[in-house]
PDB file of N, CA and C in Angstrom:
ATOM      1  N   UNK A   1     110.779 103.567  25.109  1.00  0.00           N
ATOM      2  CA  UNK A   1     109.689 102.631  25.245  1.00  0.00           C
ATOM      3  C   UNK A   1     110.222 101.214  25.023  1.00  0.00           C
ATOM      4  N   UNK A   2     109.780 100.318  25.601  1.00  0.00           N
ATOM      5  CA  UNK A   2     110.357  98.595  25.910  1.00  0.00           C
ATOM      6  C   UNK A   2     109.898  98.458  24.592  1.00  0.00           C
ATOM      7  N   UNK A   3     110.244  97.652  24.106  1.00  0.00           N
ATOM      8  CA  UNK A   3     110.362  96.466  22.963  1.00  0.00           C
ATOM      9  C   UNK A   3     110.667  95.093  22.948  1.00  0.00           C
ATOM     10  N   UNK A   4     109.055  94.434  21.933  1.00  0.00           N
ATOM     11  CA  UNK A   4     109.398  93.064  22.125  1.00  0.00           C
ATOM     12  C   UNK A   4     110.291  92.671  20.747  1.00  0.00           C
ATOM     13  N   UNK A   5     111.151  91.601  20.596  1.00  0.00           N
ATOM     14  CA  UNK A   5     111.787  91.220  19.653  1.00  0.00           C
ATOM     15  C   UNK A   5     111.461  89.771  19.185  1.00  0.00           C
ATOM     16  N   UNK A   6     111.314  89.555  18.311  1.00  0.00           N
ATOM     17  CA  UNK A   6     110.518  87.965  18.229  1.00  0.00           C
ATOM     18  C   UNK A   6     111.279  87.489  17.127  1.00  0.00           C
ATOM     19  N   UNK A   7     112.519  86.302  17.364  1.00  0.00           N
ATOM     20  CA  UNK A   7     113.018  85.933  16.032  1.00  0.00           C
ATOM     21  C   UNK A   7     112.553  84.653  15.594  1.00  0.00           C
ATOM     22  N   UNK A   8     112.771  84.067  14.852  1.00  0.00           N
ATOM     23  CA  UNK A   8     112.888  82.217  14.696  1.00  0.00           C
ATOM     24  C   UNK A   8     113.889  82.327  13.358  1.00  0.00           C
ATOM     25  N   UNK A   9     113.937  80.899  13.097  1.00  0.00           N
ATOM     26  CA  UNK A   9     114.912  80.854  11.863  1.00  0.00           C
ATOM     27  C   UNK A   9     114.760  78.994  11.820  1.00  0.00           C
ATOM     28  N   UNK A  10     115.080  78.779  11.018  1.00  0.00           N
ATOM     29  CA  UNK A  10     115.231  77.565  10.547  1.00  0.00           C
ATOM     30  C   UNK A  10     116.351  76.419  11.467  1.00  0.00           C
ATOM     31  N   UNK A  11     115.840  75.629  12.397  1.00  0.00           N
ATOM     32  CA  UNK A  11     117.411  75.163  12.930  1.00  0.00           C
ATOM     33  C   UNK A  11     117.132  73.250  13.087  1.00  0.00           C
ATOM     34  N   UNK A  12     118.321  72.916  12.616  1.00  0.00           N
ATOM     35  CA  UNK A  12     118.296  71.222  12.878  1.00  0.00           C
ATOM     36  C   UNK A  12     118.849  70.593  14.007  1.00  0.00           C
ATOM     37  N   UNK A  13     118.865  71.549  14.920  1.00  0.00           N
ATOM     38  CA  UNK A  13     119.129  71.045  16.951  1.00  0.00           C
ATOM     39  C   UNK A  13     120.184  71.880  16.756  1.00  0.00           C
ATOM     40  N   UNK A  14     120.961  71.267  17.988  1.00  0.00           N
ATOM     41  CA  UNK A  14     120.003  70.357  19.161  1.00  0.00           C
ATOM     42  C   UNK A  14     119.148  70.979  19.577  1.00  0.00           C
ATOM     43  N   UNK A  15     117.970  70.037  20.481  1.00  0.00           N
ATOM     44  CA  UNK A  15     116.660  70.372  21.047  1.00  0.00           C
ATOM     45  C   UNK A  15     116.933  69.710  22.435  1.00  0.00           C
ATOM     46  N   UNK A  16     115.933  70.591  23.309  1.00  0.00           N
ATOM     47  CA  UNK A  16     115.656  70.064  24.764  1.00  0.00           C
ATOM     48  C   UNK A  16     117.066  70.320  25.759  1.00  0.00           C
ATOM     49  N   UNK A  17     117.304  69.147  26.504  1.00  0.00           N
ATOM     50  CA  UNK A  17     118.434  69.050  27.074  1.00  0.00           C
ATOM     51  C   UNK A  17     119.654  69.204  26.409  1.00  0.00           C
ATOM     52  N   UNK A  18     119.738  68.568  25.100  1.00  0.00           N
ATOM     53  CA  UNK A  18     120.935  68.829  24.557  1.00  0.00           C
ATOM     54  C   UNK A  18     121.555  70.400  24.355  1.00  0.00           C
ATOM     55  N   UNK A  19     120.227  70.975  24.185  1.00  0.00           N
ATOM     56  CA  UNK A  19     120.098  72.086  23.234  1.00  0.00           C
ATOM     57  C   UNK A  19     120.958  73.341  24.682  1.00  0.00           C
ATOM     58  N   UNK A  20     119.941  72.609  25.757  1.00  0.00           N
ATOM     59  CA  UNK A  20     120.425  73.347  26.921  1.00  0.00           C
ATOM     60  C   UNK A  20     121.941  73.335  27.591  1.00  0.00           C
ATOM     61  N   UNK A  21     122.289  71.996  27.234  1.00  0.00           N
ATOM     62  CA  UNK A  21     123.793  71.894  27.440  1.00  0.00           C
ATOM     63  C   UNK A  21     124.497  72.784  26.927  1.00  0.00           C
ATOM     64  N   UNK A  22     124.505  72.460  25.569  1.00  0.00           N
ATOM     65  CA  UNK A  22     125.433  73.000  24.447  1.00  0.00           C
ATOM     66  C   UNK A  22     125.508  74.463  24.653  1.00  0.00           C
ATOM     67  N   UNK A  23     124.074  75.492  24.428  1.00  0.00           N
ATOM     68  CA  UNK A  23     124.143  76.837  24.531  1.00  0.00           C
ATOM     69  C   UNK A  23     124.452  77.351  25.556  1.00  0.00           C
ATOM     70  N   UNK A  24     124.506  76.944  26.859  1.00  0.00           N
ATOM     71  CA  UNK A  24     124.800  77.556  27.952  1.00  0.00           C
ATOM     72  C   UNK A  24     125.903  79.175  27.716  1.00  0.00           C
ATOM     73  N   UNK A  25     126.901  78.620  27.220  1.00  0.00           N
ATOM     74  CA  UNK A  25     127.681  80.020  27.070  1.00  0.00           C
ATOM     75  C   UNK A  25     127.357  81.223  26.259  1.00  0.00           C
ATOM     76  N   UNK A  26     126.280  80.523  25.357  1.00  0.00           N
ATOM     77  CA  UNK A  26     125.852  81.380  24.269  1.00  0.00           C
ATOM     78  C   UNK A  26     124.825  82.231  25.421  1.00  0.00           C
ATOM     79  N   UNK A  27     123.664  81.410  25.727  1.00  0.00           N
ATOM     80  CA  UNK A  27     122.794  82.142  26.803  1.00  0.00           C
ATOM     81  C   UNK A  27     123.189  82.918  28.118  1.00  0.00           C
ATOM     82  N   UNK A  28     124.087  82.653  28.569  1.00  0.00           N
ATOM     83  CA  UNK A  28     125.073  83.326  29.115  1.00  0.00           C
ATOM     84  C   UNK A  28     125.709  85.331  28.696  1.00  0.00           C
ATOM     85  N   UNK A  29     126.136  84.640  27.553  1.00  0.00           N
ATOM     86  CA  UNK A  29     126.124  86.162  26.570  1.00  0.00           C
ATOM     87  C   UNK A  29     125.359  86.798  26.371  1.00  0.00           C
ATOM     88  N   UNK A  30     124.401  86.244  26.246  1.00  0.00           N
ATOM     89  CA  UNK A  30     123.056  87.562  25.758  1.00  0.00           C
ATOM     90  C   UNK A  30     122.477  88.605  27.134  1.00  0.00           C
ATOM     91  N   UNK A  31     122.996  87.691  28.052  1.00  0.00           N
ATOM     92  CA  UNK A  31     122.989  88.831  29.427  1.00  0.00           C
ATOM     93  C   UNK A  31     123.559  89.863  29.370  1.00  0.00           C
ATOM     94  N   UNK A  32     124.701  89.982  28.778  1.00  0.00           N
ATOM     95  CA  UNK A  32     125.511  90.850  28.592  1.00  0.00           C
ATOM     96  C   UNK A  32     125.004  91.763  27.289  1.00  0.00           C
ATOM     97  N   UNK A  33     124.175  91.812  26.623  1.00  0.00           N
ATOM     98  CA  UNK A  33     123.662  92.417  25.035  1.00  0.00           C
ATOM     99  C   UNK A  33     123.241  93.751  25.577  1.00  0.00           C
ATOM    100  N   UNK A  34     123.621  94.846  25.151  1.00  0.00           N
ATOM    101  CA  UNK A  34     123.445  96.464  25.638  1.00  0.00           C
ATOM    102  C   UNK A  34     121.524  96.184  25.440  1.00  0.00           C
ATOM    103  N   UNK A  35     121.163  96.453  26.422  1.00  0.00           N
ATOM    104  CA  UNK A  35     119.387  96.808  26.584  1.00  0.00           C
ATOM    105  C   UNK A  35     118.363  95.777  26.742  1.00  0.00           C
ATOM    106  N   UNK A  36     119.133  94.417  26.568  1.00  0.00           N
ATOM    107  CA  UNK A  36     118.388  93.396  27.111  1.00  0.00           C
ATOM    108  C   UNK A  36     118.159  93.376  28.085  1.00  0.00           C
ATOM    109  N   UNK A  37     116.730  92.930  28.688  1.00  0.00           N
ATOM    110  CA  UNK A  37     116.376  92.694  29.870  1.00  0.00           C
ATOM    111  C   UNK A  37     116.073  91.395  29.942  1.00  0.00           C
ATOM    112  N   UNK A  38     115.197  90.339  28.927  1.00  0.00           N
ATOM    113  CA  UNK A  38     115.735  89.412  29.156  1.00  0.00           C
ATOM    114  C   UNK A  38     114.859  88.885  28.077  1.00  0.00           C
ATOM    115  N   UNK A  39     114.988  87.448  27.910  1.00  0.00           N
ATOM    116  CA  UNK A  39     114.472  86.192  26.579  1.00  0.00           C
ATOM    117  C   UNK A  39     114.127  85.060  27.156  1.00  0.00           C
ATOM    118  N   UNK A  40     113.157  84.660  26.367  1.00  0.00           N
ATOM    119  CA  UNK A  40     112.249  83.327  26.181  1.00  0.00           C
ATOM    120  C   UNK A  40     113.070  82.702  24.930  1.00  0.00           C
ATOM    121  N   UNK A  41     113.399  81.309  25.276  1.00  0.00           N
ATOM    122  CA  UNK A  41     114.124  80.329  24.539  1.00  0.00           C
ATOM    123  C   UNK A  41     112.811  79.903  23.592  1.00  0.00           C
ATOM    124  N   UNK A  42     112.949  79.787  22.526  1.00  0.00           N
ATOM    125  CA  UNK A  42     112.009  78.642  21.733  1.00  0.00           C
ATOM    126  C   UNK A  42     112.267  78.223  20.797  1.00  0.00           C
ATOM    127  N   UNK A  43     111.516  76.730  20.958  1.00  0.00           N
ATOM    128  CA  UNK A  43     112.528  75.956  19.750  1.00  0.00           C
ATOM    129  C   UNK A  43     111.251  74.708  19.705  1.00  0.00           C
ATOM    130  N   UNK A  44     111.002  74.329  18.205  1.00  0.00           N
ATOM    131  CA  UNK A  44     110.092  73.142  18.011  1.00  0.00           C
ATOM    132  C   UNK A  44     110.686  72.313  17.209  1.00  0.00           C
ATOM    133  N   UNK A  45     111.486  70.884  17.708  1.00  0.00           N
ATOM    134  CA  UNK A  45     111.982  69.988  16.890  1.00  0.00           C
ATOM    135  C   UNK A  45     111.245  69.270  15.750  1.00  0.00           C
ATOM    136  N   UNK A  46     109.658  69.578  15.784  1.00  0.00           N
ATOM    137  CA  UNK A  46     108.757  68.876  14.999  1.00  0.00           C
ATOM    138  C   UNK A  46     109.033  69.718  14.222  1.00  0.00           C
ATOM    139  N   UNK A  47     108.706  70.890  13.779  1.00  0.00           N
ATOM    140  CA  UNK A  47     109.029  71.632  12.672  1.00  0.00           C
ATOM    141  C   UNK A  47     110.383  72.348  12.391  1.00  0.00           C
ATOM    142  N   UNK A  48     111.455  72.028  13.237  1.00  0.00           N
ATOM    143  CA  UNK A  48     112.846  72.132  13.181  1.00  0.00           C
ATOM    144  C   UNK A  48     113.378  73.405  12.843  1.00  0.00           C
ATOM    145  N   UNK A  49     112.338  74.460  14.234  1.00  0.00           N
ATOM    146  CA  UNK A  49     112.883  75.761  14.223  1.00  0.00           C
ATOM    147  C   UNK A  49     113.395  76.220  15.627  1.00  0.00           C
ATOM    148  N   UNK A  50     114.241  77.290  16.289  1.00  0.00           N
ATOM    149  CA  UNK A  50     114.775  77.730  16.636  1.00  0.00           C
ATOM    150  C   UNK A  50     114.153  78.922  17.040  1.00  0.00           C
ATOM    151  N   UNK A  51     114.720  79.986  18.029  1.00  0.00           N
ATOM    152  CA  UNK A  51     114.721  81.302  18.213  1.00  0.00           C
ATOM    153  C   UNK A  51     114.186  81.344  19.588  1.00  0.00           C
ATOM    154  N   UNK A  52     113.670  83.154  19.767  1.00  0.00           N
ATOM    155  CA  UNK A  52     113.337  83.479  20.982  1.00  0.00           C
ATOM    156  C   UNK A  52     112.541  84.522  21.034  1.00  0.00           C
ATOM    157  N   UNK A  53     112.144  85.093  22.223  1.00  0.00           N
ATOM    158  CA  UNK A  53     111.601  86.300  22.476  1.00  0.00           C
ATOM    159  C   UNK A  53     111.854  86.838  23.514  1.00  0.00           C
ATOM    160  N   UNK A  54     112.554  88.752  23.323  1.00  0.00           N
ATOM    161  CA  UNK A  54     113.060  89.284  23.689  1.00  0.00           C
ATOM    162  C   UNK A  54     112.533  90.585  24.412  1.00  0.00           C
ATOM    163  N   UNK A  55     113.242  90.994  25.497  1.00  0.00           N
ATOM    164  CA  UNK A  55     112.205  92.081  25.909  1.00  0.00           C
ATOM    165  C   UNK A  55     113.830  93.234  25.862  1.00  0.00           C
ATOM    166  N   UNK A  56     113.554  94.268  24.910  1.00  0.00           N
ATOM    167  CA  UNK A  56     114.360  95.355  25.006  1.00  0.00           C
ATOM    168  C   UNK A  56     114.367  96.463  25.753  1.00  0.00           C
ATOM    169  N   UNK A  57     115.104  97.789  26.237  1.00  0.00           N
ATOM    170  CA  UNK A  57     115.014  98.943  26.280  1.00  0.00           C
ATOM    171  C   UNK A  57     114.157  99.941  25.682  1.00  0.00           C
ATOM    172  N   UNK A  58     114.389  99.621  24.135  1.00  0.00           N
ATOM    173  CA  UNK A  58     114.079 100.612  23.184  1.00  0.00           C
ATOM    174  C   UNK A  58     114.524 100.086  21.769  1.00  0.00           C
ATOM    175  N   UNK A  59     113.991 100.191  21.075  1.00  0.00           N
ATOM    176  CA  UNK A  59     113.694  99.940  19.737  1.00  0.00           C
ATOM    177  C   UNK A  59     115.477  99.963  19.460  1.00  0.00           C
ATOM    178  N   UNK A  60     115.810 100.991  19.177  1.00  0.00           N
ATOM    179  CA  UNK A  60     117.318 100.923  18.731  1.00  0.00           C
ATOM    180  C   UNK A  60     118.615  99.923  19.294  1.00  0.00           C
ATOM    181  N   UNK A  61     118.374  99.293  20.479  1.00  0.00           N
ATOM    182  CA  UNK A  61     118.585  97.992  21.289  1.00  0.00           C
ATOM    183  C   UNK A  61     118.036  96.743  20.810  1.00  0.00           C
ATOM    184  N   UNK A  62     116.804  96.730  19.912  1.00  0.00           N
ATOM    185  CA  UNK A  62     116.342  95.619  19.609  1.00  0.00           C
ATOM    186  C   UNK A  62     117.401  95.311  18.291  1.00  0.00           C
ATOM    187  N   UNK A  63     116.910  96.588  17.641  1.00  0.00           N
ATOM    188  CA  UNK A  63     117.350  96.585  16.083  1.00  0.00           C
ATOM    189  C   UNK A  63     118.958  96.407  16.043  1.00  0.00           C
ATOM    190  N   UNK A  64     120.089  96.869  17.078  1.00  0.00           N
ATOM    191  CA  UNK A  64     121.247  96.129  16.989  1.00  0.00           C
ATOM    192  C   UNK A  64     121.361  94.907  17.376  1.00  0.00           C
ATOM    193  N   UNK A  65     120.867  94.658  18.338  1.00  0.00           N
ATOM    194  CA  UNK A  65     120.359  93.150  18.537  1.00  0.00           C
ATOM    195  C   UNK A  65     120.372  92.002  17.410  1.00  0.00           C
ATOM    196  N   UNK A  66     119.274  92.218  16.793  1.00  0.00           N
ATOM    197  CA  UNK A  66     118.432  91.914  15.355  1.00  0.00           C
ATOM    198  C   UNK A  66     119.704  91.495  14.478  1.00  0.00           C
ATOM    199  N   UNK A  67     120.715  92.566  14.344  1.00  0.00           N
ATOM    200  CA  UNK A  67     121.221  92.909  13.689  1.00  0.00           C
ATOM    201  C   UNK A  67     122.292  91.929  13.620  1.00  0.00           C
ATOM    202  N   UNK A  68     123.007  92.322  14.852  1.00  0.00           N
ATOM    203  CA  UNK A  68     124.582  91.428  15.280  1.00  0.00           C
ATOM    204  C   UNK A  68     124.082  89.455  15.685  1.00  0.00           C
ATOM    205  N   UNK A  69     122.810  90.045  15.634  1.00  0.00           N
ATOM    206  CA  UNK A  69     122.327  87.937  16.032  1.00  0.00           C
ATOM    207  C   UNK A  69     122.429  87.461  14.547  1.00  0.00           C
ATOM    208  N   UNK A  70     121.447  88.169  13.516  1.00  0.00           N
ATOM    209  CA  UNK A  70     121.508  87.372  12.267  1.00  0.00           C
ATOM    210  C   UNK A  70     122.833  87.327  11.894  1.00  0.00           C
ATOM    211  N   UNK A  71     123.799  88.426  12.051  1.00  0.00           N
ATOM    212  CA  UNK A  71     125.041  87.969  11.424  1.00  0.00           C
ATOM    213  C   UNK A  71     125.595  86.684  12.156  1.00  0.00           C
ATOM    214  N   UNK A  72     125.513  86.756  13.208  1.00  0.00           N
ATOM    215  CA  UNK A  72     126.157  85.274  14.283  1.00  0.00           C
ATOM    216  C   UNK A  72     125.352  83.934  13.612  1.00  0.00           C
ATOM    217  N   UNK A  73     123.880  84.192  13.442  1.00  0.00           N
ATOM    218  CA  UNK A  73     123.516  83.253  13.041  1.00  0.00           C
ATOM    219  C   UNK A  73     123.962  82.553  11.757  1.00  0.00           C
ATOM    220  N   UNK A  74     124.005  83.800  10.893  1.00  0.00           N
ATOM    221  CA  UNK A  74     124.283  82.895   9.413  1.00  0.00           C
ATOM    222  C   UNK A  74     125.822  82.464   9.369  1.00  0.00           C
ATOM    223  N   UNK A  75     126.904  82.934  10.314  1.00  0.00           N
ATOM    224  CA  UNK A  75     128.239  82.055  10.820  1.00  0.00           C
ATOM    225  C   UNK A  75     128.348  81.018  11.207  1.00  0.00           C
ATOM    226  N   UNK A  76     126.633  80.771  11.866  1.00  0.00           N
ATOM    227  CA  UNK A  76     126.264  79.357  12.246  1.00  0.00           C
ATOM    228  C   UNK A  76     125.989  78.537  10.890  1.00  0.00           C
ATOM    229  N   UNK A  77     125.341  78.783  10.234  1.00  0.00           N
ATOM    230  CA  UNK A  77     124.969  78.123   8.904  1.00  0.00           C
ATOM    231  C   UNK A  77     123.562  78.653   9.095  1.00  0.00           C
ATOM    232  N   UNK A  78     122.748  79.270   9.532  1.00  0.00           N
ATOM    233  CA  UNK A  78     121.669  79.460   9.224  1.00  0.00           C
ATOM    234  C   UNK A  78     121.064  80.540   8.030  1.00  0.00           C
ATOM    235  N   UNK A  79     120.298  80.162   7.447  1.00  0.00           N
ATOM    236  CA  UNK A  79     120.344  80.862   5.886  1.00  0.00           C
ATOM    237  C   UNK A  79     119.535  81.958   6.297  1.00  0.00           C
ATOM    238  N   UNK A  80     118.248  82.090   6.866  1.00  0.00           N
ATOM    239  CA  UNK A  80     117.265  83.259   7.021  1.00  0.00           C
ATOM    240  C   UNK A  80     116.946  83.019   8.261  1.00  0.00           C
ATOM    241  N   UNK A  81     117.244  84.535   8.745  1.00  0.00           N
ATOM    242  CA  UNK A  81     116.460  84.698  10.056  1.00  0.00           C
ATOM    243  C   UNK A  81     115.667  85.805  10.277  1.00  0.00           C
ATOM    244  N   UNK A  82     114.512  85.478  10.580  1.00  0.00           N
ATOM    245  CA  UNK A  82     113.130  86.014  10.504  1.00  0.00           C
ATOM    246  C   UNK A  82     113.005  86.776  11.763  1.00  0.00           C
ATOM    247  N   UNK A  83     113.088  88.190  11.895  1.00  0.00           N
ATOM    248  CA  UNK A  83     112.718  89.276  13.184  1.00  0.00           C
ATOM    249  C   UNK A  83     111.630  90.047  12.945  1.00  0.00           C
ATOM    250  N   UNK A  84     110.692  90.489  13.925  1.00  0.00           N
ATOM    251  CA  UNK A  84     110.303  91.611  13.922  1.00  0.00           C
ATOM    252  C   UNK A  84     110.346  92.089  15.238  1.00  0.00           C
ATOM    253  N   UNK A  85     109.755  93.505  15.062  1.00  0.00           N
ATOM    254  CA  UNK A  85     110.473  93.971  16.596  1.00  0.00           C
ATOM    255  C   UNK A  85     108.676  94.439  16.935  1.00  0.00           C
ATOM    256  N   UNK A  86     108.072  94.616  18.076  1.00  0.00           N
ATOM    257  CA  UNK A  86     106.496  94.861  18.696  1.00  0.00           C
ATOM    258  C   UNK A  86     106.690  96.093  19.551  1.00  0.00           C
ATOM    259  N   UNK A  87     105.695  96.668  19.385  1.00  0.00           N
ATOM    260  CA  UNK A  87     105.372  97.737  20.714  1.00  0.00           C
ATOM    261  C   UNK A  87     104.421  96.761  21.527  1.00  0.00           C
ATOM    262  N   UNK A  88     104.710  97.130  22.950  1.00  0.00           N
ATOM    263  CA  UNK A  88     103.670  96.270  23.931  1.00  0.00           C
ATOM    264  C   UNK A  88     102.662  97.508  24.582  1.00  0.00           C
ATOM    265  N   UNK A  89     101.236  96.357  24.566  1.00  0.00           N
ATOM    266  CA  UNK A  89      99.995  97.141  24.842  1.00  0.00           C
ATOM    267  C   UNK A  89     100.231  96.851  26.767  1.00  0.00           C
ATOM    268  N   UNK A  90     100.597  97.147  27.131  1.00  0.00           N
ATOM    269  CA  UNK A  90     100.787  97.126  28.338  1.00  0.00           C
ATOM    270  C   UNK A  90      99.712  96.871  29.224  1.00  0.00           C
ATOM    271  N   UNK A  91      98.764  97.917  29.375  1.00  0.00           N
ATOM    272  CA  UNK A  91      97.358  97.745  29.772  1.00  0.00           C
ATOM    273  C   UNK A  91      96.632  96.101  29.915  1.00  0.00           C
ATOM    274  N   UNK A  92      96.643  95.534  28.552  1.00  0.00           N
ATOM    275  CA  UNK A  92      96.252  94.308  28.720  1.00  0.00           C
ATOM    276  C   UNK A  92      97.308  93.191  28.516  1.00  0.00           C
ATOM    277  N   UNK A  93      98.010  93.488  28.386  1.00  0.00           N
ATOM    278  CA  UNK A  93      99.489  92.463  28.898  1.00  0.00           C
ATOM    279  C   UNK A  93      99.086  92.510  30.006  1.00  0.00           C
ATOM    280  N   UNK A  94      99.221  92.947  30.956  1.00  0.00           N
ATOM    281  CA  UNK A  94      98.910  93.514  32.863  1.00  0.00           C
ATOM    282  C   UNK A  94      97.730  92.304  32.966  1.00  0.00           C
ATOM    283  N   UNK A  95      96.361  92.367  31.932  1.00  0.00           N
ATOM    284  CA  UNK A  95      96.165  91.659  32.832  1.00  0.00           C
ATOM    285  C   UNK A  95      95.879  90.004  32.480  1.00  0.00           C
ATOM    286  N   UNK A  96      97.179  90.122  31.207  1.00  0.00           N
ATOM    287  CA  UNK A  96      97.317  88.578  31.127  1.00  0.00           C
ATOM    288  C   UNK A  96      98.351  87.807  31.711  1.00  0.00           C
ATOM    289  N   UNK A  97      99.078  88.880  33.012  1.00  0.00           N
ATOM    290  CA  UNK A  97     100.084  88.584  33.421  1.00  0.00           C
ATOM    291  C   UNK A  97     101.346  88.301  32.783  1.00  0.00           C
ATOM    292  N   UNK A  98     101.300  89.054  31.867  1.00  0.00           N
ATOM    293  CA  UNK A  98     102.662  88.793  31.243  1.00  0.00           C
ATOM    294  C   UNK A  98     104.215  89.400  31.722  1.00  0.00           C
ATOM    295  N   UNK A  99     105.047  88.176  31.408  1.00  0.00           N
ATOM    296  CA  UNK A  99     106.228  88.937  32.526  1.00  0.00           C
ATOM    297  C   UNK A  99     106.890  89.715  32.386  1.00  0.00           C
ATOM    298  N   UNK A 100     106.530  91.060  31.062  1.00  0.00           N
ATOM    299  CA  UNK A 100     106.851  92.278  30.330  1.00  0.00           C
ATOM    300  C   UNK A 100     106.687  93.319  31.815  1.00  0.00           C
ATOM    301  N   UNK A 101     105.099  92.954  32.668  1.00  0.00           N
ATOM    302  CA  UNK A 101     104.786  94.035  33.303  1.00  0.00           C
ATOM    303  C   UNK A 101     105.813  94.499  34.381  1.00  0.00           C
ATOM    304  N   UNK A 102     106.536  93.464  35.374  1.00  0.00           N
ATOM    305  CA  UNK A 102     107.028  93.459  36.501  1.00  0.00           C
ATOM    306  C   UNK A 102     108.310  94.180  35.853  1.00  0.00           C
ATOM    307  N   UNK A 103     108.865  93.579  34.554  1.00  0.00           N
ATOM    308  CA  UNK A 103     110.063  94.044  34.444  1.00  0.00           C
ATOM    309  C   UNK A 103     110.351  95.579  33.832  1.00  0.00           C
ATOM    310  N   UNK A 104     108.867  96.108  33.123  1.00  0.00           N
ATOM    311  CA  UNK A 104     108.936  97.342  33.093  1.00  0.00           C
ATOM    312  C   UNK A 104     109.304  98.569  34.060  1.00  0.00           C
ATOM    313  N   UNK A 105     108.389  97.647  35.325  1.00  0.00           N
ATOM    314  CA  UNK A 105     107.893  98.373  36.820  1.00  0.00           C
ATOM    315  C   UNK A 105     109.483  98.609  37.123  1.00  0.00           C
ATOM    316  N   UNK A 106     109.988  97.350  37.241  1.00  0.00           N
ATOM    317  CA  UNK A 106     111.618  97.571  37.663  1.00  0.00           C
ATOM    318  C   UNK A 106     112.645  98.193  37.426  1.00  0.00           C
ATOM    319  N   UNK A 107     112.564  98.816  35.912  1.00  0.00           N
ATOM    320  CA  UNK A 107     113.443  99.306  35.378  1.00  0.00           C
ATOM    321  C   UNK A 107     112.906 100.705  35.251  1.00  0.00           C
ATOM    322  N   UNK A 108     112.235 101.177  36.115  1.00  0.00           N
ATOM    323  CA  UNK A 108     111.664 102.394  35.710  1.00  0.00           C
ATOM    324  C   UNK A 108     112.426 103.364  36.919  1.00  0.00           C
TER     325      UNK A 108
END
């Protein structure tokens, strides 16, 4: 069953364009993460946080995920990083158009 992954963490940039420069190789990599299908970037410089949201395979894909990011992260300097992992209601995701549905359809 798909899984959503939802992290944030504490981060002091870069934001926006910069943010997009800089990570490119990083975002790049996560294509490559066993069971990702794919992530939403997010980041609010007003409250000077970071993270994303993730659409997995299966729970055990999220949770190494989860796993091998916080360690990368706190190599970064980041002190706590905040995950949880979601089951998706599919039914009404569908009809809020969320872009969970198409990519379920696809991988099926």
């Amino acid at each position: 069953m798909k899984k959503l992954l939802q992290v944030d963490f504490d981060f002091a940039g870069p934001f926006g364009e910069e943010m997009s420069k800089k990570l490119v190789g990083l975002a790049e990599s996560i294509n490559n993460e066993p069971g990702m299908i794919w992530k939403i970037w997010t980041e609010s410089q007003q409250e000077k946080l970071g993270g994303g949201i993730y659409l997995f395979e299966n729970e055990a894909y999220a949770q190494a995920y989860l796993q091998m990011h916080s360690q990368r992260l706190k190599l970064m300097g980041v002190e706590e990083v905040r995950g949880h992992i979601f089951d998706i209601n599919v039914p009404l995701s569908t009809i809020n158009r969320a872009p969970i549905t198409q990519s379920i359809e696809e991988r099926k």
